[in-house]
N, C-alpha and C. Protein backbone atom coordinates (compact mmCIF):
# COMPACT_ATOMS: atom_id res chain seq x y z
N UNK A 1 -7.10 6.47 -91.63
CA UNK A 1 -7.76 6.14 -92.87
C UNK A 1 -8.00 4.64 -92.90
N UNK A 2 -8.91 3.86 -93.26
CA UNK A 2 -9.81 3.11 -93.51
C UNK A 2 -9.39 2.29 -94.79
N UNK A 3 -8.89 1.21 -95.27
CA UNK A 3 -8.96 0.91 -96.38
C UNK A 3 -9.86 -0.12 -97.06
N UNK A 4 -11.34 0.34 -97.25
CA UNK A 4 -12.29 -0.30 -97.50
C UNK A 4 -12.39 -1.71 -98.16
N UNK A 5 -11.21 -2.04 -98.79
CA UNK A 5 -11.09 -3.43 -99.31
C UNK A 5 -10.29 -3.92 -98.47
N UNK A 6 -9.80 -3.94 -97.71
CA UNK A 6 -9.40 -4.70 -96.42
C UNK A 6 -9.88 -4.83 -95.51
N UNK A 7 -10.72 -4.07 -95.13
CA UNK A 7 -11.86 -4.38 -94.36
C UNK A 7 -12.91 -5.00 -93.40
N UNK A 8 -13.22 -5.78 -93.13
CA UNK A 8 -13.65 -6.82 -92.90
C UNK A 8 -15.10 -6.62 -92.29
N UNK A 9 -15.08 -5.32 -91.48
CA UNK A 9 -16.31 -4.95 -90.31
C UNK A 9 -16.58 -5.80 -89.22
N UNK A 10 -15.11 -6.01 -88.54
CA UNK A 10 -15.62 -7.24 -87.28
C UNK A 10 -15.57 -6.29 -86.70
N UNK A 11 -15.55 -4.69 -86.24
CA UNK A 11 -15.78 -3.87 -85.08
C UNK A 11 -14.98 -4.12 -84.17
N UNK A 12 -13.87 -5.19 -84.17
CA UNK A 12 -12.62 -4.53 -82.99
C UNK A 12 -12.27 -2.97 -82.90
N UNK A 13 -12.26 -2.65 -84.29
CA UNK A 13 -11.93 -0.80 -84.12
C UNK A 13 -13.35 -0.13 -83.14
N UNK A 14 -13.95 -0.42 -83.74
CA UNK A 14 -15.23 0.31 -82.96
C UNK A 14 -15.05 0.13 -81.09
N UNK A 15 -14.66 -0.87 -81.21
CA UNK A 15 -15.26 -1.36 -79.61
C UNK A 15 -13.98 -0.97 -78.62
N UNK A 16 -13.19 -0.58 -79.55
CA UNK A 16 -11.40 -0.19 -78.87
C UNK A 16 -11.70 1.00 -78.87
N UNK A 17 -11.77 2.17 -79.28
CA UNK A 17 -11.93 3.43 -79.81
C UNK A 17 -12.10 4.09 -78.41
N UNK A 18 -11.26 5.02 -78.01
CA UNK A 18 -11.53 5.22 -76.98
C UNK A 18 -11.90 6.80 -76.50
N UNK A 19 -12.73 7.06 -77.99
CA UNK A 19 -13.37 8.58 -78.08
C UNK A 19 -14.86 8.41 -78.90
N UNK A 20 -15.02 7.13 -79.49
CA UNK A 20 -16.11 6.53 -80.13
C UNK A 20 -16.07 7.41 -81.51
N UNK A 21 -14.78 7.30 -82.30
CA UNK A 21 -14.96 7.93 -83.57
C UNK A 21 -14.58 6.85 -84.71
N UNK A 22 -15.11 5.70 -84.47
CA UNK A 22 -15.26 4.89 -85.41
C UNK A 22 -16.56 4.23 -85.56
N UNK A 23 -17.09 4.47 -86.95
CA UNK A 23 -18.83 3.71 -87.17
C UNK A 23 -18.42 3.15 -88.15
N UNK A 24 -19.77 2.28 -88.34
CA UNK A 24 -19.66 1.65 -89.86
C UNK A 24 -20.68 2.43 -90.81
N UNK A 25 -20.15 2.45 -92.25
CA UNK A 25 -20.70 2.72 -93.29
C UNK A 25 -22.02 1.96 -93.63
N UNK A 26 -22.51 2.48 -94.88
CA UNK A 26 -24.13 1.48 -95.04
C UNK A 26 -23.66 0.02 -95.49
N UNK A 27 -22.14 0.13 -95.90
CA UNK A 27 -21.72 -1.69 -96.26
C UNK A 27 -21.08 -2.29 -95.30
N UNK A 28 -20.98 -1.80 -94.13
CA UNK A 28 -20.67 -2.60 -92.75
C UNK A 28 -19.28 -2.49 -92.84
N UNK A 29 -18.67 -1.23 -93.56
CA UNK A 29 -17.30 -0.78 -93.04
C UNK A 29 -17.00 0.13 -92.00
N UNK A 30 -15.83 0.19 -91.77
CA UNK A 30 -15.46 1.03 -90.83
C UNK A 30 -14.92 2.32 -91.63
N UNK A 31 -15.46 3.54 -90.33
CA UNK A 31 -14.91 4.82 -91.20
C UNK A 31 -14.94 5.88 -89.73
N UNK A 32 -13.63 6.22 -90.60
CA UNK A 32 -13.07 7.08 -88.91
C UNK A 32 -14.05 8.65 -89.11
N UNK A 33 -14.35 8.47 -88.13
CA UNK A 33 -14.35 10.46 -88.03
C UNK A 33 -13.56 11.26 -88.18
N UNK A 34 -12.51 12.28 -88.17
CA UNK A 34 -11.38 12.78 -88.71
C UNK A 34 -11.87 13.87 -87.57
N UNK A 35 -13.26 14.69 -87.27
CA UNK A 35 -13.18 15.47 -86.10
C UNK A 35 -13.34 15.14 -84.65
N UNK A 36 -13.05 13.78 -84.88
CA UNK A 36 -13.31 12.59 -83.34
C UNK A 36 -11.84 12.74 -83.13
N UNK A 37 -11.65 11.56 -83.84
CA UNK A 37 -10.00 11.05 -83.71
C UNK A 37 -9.46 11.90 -82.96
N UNK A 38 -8.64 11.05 -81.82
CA UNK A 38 -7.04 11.96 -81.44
C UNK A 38 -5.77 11.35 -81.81
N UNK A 39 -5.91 10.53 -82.90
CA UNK A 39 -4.99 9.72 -83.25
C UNK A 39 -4.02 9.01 -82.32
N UNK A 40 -4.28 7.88 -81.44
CA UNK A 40 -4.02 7.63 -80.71
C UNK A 40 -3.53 6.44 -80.70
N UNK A 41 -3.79 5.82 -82.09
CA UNK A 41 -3.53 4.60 -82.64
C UNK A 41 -3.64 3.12 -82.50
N UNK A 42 -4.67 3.39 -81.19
CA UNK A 42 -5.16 1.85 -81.47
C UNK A 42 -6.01 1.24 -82.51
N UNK A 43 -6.93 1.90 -83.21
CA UNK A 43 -7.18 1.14 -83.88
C UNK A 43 -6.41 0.37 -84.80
N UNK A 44 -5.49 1.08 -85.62
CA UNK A 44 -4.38 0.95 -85.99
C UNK A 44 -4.04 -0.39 -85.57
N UNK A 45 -3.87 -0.61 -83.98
CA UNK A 45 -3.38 -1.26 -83.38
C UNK A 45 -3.78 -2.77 -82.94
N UNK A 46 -5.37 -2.81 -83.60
CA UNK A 46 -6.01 -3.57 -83.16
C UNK A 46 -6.47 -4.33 -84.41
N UNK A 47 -6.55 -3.74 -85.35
CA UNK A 47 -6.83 -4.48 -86.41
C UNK A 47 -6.58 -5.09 -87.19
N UNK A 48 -7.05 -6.38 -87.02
CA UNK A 48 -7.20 -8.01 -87.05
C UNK A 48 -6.42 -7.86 -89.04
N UNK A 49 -5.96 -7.08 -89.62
CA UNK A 49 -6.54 -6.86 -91.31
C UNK A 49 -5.55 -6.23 -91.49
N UNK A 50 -5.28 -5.43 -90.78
CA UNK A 50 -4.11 -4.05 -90.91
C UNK A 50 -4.98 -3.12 -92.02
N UNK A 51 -6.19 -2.53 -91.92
CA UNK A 51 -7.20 -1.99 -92.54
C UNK A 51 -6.90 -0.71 -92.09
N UNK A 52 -6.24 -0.21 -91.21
CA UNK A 52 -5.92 1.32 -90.76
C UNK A 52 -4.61 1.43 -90.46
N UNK A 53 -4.81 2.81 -90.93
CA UNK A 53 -3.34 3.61 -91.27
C UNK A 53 -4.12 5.10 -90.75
N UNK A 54 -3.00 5.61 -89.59
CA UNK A 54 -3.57 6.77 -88.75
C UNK A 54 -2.76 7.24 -89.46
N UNK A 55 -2.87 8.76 -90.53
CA UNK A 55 -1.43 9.45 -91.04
C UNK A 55 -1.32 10.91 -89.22
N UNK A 56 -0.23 10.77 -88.85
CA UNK A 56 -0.01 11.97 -88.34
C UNK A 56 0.73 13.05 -88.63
């Protein structure tokens, strides 16, 4: 999950993603796919914001 006011849209999640289930929204957020994901937690892991939270 995505927390849109933390946010930022620098696309480290995007460019880490290593199933390509992260895009941005029409306001240049990030938003996971939920039938992509294998929860694998880098994005999680990568972001600069702490803007994601993988629930497993």
């Amino acid at each position: 999950m995505v927390d849109p006011k933390k946010c930022i849209g620098c696309g480290t999640c995007v460019n880490m993603c290593p199933v390509e289930a992260i895009s941005f929204d029409n306001n240049g957020r990030a938003v996971i796919n939920q039938e992509l994901c294998i929860k694998c937690g880098t994005c999680e892991a990568v972001c600069p914001v702490n803007a994601i939270e993988i629930k497993r």
